[in-house]
PDB file of N, CA and C in Angstrom:
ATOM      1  N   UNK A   1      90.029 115.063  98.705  1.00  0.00           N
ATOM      2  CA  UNK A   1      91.426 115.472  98.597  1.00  0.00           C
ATOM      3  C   UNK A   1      92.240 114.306  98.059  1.00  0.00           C
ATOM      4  N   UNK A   2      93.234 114.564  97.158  1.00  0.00           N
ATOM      5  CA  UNK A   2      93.928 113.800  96.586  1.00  0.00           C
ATOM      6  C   UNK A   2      94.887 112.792  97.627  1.00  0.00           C
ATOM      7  N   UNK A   3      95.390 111.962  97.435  1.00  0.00           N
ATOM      8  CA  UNK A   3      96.507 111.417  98.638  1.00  0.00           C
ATOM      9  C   UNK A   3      98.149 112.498  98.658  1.00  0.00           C
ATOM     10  N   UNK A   4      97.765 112.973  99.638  1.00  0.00           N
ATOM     11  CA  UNK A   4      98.589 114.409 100.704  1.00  0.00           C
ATOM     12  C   UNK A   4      99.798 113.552 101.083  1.00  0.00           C
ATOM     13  N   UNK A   5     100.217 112.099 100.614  1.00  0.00           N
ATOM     14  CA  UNK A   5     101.571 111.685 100.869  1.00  0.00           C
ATOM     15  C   UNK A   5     102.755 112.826 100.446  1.00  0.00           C
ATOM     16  N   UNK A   6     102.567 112.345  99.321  1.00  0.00           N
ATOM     17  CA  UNK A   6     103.651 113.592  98.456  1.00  0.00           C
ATOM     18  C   UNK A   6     104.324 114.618  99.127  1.00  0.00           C
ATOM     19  N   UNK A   7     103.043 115.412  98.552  1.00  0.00           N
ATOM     20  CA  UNK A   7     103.378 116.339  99.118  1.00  0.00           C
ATOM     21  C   UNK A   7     103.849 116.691 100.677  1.00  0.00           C
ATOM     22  N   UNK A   8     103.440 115.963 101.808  1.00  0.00           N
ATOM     23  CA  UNK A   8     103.571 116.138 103.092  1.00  0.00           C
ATOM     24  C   UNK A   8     105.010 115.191 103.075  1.00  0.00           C
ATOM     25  N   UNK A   9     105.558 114.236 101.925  1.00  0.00           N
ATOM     26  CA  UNK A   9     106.893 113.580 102.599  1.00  0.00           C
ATOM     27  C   UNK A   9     107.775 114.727 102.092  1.00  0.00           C
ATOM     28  N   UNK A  10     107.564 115.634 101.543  1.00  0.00           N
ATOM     29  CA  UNK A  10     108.296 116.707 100.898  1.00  0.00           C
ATOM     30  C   UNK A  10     108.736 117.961 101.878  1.00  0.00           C
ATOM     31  N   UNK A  11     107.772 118.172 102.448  1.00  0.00           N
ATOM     32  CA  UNK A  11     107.668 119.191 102.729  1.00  0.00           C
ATOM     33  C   UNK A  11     108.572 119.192 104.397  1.00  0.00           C
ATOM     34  N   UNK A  12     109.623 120.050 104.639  1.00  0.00           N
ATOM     35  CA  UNK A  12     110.834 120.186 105.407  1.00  0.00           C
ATOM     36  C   UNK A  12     110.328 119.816 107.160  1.00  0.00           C
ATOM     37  N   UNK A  13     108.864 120.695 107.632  1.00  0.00           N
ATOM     38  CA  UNK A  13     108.312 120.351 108.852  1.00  0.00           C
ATOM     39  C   UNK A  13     108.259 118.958 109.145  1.00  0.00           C
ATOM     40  N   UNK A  14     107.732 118.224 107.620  1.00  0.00           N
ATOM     41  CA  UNK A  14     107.072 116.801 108.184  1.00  0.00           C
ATOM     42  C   UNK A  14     108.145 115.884 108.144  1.00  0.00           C
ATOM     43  N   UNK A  15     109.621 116.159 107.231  1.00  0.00           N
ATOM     44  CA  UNK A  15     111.137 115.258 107.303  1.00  0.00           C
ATOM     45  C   UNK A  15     111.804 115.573 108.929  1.00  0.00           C
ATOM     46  N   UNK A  16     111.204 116.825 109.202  1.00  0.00           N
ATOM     47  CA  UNK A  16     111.955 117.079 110.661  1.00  0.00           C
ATOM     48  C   UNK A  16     110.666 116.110 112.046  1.00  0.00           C
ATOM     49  N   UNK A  17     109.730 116.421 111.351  1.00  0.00           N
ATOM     50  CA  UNK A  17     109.109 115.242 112.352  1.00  0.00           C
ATOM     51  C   UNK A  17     109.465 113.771 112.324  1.00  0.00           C
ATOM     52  N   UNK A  18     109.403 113.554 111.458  1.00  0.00           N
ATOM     53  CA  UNK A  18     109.592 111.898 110.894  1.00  0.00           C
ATOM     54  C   UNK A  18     110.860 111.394 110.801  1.00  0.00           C
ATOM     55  N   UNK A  19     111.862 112.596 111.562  1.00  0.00           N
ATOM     56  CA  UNK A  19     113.280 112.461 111.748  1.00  0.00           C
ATOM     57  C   UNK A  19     114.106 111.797 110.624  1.00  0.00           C
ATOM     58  N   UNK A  20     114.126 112.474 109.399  1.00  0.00           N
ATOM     59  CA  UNK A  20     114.767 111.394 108.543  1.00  0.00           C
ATOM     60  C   UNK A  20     116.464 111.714 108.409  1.00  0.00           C
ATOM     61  N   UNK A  21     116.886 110.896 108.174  1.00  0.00           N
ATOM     62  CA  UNK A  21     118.584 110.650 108.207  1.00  0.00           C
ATOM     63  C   UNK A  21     118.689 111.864 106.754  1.00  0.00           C
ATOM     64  N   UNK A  22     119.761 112.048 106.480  1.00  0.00           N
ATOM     65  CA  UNK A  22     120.289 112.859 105.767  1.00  0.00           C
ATOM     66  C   UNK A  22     119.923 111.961 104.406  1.00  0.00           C
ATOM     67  N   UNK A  23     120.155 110.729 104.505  1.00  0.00           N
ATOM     68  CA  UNK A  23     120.515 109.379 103.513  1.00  0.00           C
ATOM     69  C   UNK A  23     119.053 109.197 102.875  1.00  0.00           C
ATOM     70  N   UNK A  24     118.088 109.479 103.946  1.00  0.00           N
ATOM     71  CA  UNK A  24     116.503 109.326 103.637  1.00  0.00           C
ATOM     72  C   UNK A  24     116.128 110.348 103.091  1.00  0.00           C
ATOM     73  N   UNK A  25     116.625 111.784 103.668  1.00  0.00           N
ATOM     74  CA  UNK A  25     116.581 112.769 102.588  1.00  0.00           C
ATOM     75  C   UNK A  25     116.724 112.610 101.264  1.00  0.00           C
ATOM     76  N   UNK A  26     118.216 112.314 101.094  1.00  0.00           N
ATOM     77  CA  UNK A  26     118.681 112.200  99.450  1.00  0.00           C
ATOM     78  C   UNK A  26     117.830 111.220  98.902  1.00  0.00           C
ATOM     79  N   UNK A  27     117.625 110.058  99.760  1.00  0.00           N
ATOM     80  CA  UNK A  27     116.820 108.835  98.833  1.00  0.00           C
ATOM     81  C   UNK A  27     115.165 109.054  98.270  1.00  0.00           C
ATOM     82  N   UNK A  28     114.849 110.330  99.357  1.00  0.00           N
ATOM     83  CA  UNK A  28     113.382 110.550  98.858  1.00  0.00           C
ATOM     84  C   UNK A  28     113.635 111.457  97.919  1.00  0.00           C
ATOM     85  N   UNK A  29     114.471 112.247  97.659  1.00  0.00           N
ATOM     86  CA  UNK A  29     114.604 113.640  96.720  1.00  0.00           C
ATOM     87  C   UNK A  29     114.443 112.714  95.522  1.00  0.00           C
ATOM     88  N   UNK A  30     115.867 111.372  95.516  1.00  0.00           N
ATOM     89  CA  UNK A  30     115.268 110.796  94.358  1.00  0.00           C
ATOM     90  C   UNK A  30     114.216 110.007  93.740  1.00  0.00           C
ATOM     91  N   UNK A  31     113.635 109.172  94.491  1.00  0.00           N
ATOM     92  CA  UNK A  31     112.417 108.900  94.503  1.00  0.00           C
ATOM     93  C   UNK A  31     111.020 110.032  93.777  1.00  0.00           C
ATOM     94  N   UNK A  32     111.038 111.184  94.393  1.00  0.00           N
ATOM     95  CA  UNK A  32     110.575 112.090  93.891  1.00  0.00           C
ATOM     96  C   UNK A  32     110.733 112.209  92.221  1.00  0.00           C
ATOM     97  N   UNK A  33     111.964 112.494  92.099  1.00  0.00           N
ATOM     98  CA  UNK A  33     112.307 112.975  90.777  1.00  0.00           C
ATOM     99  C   UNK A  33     111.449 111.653  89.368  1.00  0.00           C
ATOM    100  N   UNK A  34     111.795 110.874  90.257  1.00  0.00           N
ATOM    101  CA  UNK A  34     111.313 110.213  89.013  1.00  0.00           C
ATOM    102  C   UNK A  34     109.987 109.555  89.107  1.00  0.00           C
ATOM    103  N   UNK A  35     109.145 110.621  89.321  1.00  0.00           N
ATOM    104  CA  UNK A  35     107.700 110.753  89.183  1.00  0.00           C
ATOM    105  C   UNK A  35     107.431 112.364  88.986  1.00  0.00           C
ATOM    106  N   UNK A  36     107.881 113.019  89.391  1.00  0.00           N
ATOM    107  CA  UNK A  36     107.572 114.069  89.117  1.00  0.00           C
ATOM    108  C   UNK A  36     107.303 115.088  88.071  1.00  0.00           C
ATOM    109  N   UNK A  37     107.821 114.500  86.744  1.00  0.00           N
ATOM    110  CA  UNK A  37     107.388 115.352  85.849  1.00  0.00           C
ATOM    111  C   UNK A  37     106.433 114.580  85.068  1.00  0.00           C
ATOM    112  N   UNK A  38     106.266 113.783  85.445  1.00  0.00           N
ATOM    113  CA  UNK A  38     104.523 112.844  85.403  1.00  0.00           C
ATOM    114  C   UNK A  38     103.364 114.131  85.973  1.00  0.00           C
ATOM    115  N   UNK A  39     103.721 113.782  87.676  1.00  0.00           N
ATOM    116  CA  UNK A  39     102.857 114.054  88.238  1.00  0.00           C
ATOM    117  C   UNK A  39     102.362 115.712  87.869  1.00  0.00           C
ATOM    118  N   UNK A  40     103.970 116.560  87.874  1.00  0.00           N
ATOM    119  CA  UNK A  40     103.152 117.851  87.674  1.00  0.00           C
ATOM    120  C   UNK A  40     101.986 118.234  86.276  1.00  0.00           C
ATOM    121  N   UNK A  41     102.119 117.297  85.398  1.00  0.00           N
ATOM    122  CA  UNK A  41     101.460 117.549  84.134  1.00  0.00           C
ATOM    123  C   UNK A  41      99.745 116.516  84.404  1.00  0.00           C
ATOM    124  N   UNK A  42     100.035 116.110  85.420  1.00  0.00           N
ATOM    125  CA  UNK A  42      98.480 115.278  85.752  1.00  0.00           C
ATOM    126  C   UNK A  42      97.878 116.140  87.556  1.00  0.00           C
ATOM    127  N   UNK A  43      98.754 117.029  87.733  1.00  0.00           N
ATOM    128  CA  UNK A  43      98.231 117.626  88.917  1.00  0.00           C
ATOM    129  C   UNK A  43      96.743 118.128  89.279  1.00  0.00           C
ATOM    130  N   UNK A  44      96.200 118.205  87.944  1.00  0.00           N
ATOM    131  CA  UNK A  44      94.954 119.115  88.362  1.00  0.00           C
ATOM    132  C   UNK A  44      93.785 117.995  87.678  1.00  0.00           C
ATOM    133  N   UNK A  45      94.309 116.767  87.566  1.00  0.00           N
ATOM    134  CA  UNK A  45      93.581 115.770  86.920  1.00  0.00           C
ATOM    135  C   UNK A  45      92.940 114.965  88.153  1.00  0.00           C
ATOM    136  N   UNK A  46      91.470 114.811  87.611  1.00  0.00           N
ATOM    137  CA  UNK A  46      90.233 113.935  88.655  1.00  0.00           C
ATOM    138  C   UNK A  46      89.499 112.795  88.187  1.00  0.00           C
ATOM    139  N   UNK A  47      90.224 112.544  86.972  1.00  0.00           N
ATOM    140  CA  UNK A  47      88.728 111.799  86.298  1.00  0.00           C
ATOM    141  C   UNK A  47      89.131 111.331  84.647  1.00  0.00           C
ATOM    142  N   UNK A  48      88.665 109.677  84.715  1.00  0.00           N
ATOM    143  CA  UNK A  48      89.432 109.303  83.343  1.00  0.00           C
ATOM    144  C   UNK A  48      90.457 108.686  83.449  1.00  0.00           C
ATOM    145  N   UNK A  49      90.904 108.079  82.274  1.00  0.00           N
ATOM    146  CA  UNK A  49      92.780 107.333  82.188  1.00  0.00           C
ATOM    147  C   UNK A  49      93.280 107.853  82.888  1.00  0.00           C
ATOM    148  N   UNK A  50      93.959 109.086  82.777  1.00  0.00           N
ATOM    149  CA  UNK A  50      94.645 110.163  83.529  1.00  0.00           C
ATOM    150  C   UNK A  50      94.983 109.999  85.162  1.00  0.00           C
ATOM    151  N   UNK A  51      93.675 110.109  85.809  1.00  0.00           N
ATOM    152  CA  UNK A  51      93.638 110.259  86.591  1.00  0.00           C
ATOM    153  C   UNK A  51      93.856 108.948  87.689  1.00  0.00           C
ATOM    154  N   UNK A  52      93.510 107.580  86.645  1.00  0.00           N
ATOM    155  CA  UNK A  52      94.116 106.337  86.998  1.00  0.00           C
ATOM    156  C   UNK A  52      95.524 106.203  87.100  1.00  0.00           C
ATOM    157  N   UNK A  53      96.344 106.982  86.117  1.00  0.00           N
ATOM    158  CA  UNK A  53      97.731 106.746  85.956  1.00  0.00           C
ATOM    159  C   UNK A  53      98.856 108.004  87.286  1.00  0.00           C
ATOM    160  N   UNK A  54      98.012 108.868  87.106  1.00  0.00           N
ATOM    161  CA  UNK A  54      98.032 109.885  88.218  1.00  0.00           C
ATOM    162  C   UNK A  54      98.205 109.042  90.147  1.00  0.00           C
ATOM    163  N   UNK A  55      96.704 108.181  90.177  1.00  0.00           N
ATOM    164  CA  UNK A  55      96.918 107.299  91.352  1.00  0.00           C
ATOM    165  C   UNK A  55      97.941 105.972  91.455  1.00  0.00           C
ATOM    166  N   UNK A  56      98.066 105.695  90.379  1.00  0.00           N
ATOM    167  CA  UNK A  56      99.306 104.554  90.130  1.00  0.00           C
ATOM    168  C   UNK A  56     100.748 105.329  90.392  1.00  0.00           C
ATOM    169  N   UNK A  57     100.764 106.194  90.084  1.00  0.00           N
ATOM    170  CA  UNK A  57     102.317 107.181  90.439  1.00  0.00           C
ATOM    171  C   UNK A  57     102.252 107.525  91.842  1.00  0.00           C
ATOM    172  N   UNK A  58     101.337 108.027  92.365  1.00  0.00           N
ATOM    173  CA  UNK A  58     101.169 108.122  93.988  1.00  0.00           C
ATOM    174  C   UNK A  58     101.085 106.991  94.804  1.00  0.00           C
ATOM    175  N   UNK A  59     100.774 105.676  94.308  1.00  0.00           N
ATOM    176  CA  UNK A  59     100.823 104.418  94.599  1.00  0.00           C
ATOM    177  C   UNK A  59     101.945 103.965  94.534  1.00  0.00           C
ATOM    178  N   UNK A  60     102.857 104.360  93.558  1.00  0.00           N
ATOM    179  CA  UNK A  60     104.093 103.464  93.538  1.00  0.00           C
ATOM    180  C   UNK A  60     105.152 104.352  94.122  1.00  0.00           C
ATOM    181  N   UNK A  61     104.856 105.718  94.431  1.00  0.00           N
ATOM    182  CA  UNK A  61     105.633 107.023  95.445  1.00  0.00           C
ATOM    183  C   UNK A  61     105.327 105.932  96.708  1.00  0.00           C
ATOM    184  N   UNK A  62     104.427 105.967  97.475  1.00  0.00           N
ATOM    185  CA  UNK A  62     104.187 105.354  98.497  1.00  0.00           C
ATOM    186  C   UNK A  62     104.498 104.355  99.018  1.00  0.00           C
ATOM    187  N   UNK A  63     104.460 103.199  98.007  1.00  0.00           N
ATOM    188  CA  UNK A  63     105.089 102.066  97.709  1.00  0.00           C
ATOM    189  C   UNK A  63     106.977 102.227  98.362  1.00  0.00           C
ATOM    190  N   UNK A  64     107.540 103.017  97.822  1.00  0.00           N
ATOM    191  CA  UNK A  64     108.794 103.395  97.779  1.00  0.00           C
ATOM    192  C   UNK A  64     108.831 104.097  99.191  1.00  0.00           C
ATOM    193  N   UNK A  65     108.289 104.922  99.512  1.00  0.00           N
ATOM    194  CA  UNK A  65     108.265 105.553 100.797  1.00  0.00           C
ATOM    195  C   UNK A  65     108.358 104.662 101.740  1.00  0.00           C
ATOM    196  N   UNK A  66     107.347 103.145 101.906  1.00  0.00           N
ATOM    197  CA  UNK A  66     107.520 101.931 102.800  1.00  0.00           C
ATOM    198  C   UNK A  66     108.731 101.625 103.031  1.00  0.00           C
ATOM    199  N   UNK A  67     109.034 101.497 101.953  1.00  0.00           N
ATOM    200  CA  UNK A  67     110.610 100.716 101.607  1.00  0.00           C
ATOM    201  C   UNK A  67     111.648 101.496 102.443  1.00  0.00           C
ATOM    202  N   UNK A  68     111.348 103.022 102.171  1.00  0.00           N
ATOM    203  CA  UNK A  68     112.648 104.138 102.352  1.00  0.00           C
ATOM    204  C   UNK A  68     112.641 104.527 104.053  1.00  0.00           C
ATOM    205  N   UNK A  69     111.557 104.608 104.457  1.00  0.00           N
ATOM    206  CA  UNK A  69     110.970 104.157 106.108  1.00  0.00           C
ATOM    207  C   UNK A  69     110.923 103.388 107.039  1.00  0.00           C
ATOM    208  N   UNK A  70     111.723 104.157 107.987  1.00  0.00           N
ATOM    209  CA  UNK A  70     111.691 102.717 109.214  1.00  0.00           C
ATOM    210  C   UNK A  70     109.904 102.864 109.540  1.00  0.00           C
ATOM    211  N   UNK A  71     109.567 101.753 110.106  1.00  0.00           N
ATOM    212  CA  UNK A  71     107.969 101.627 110.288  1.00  0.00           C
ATOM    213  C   UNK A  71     107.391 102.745 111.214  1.00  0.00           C
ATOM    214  N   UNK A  72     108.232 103.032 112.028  1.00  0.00           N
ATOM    215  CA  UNK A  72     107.691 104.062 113.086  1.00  0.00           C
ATOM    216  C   UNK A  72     107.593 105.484 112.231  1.00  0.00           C
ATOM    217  N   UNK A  73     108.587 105.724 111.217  1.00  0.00           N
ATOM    218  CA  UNK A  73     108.504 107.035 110.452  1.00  0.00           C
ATOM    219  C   UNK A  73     107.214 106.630 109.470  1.00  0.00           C
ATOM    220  N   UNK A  74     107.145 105.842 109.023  1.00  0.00           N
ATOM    221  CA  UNK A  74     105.958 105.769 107.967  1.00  0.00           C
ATOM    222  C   UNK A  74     104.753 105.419 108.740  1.00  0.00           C
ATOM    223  N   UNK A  75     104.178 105.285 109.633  1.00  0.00           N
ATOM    224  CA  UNK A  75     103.233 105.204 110.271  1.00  0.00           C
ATOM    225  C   UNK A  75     102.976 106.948 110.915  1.00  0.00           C
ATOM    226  N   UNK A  76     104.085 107.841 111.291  1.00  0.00           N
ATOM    227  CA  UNK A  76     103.621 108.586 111.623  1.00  0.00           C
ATOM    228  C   UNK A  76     103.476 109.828 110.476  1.00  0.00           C
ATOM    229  N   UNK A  77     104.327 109.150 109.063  1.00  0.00           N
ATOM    230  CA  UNK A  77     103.497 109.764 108.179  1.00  0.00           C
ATOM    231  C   UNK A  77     102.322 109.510 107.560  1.00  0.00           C
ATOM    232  N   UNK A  78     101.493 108.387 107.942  1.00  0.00           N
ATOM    233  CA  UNK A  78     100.551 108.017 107.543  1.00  0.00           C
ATOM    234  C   UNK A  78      99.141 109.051 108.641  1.00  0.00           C
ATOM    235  N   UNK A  79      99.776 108.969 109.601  1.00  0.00           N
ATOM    236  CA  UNK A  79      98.603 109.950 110.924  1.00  0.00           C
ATOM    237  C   UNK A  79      98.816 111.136 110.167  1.00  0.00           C
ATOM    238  N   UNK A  80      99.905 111.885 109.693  1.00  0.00           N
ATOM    239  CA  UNK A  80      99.661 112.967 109.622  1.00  0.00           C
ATOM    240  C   UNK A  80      98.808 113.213 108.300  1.00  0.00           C
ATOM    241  N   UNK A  81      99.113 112.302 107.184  1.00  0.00           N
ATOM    242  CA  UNK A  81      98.272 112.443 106.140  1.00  0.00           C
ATOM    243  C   UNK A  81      96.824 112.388 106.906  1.00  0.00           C
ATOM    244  N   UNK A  82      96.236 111.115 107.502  1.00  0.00           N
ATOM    245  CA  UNK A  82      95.242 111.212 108.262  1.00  0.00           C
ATOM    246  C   UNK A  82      94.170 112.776 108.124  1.00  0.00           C
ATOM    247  N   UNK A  83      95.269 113.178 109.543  1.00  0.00           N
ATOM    248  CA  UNK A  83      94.653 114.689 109.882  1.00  0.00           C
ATOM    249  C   UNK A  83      95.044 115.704 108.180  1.00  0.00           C
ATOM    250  N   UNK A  84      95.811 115.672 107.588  1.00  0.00           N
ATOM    251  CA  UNK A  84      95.500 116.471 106.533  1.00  0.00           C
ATOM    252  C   UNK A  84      94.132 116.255 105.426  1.00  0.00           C
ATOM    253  N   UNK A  85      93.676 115.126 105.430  1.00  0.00           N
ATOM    254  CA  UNK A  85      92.371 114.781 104.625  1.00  0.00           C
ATOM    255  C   UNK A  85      91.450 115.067 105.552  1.00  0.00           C
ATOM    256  N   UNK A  86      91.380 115.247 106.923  1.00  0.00           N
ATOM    257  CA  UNK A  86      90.100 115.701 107.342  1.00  0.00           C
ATOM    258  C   UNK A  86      89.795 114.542 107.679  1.00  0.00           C
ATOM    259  N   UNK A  87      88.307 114.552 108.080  1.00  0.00           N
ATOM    260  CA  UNK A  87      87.483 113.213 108.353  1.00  0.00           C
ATOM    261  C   UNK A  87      87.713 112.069 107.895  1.00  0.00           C
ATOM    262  N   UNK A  88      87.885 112.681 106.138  1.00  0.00           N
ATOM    263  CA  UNK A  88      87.224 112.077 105.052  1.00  0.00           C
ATOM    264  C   UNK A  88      88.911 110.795 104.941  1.00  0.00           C
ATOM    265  N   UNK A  89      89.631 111.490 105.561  1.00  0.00           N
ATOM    266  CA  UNK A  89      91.117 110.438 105.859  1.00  0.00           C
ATOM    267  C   UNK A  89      90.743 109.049 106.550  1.00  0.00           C
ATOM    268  N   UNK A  90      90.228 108.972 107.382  1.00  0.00           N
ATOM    269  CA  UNK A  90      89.941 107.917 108.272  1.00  0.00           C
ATOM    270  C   UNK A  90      89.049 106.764 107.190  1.00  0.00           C
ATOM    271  N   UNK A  91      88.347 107.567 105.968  1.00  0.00           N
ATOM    272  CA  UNK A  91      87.904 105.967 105.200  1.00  0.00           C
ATOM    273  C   UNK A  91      88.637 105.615 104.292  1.00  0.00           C
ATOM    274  N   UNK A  92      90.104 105.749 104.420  1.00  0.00           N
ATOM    275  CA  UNK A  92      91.084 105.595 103.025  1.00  0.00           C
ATOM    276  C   UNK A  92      92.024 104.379 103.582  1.00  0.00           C
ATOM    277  N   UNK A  93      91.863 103.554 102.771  1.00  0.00           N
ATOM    278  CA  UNK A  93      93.022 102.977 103.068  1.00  0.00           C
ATOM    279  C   UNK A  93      94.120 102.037 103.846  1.00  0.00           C
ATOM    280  N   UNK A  94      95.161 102.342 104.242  1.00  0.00           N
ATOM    281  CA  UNK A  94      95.575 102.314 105.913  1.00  0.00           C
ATOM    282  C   UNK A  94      94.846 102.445 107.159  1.00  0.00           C
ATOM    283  N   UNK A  95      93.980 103.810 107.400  1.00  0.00           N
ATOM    284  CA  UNK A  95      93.576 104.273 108.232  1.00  0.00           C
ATOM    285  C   UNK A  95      91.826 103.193 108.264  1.00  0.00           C
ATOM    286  N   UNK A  96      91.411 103.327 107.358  1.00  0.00           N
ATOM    287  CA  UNK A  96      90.233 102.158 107.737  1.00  0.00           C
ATOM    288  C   UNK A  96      90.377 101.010 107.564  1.00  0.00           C
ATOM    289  N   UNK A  97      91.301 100.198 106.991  1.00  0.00           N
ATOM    290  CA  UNK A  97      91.681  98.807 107.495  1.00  0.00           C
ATOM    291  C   UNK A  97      92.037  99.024 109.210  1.00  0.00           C
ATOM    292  N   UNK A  98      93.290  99.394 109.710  1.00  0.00           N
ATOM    293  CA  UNK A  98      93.212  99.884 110.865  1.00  0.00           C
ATOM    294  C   UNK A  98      92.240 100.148 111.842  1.00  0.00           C
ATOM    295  N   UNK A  99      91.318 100.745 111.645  1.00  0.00           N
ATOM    296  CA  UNK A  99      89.857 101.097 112.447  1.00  0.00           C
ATOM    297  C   UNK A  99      89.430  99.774 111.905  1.00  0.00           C
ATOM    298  N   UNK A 100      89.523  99.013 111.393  1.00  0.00           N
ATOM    299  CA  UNK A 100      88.453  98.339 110.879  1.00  0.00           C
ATOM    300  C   UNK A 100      86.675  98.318 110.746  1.00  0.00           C
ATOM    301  N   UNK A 101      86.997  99.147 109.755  1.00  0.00           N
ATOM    302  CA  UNK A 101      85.965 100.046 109.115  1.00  0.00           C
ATOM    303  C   UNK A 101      84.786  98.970 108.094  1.00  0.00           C
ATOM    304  N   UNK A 102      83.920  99.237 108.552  1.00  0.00           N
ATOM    305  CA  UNK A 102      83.386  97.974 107.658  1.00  0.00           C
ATOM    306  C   UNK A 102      82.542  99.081 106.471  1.00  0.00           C
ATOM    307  N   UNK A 103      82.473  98.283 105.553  1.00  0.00           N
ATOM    308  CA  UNK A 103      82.285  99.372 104.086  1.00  0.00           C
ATOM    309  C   UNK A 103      80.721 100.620 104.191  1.00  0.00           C
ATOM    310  N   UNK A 104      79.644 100.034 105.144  1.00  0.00           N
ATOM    311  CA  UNK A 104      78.886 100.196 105.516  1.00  0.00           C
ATOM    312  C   UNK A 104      79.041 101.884 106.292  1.00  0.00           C
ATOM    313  N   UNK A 105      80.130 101.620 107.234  1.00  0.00           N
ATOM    314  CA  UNK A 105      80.494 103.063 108.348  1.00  0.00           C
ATOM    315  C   UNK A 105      81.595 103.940 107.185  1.00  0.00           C
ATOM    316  N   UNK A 106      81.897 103.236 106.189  1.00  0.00           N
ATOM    317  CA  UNK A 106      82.653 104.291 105.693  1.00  0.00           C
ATOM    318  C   UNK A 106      81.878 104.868 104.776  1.00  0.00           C
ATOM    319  N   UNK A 107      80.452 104.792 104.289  1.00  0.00           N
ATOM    320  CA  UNK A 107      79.625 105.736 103.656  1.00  0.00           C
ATOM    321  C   UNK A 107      78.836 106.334 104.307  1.00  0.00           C
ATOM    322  N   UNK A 108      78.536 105.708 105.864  1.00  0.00           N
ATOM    323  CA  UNK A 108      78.197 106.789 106.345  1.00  0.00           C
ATOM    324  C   UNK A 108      78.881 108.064 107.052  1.00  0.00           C
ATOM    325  N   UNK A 109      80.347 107.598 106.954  1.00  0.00           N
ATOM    326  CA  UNK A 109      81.332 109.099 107.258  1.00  0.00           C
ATOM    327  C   UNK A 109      81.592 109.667 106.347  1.00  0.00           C
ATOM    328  N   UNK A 110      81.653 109.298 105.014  1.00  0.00           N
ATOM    329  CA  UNK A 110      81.353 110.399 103.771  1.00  0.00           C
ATOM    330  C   UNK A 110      80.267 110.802 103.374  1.00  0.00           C
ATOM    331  N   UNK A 111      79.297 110.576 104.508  1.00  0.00           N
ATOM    332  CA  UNK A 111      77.868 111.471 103.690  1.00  0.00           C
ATOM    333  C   UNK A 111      77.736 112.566 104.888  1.00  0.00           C
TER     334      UNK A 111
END
């Protein structure tokens, strides 16, 4: 699964969990915008340039999300991405630096 940031800082359930100010609202709407007509034209992209420039836009969304987040909201959007990737969440990233995951246990939780 692709990184479920995005979409999950978007989506109205997960701003009402993550309690965001009205101000964090507007600041992510814009944030959004200016990736977004990137992203929708690389949405269904896996593989290749593309799909490098695709993770660099979700990288630098995220990036911005830190910034736009008090730590307690971006940490508990980071769990929920977590549980939206499934298992396969726990060897990405945040979540296995955290576990401190040594490279070894994270191929054997993706096999």
């Amino acid at each position: 699964m692709a990184n479920p940031i995005v979409q999950l800082s978007l989506d109205p359930f997960v701003q009402k969990e993550l309690q965001l100010s009205e101000l964090q609202t507007a600041a992510l709407a814009a944030i959004y915008r200016k990736v977004e007509p990137r992203l929708w034209l690389l949405r269904d992209v896996s593989q290749g340039p593309h799909a490098e420039e695709k993770a660099k836009l979700l990288s630098a969304m995220e990036s911005d999300l830190a910034s736009l987040l008090e730590p307690a909201q971006l940490d508990r959007l980071r769990q929920i991405s977590v549980r939206a990737r499934g298992w396969s969440g726990i060897t990405i990233g945040h979540a296995a630096a955290q576990l401190q995951l040594t490279p070894m246990q994270v191929q054997q939780i993706g096999n």
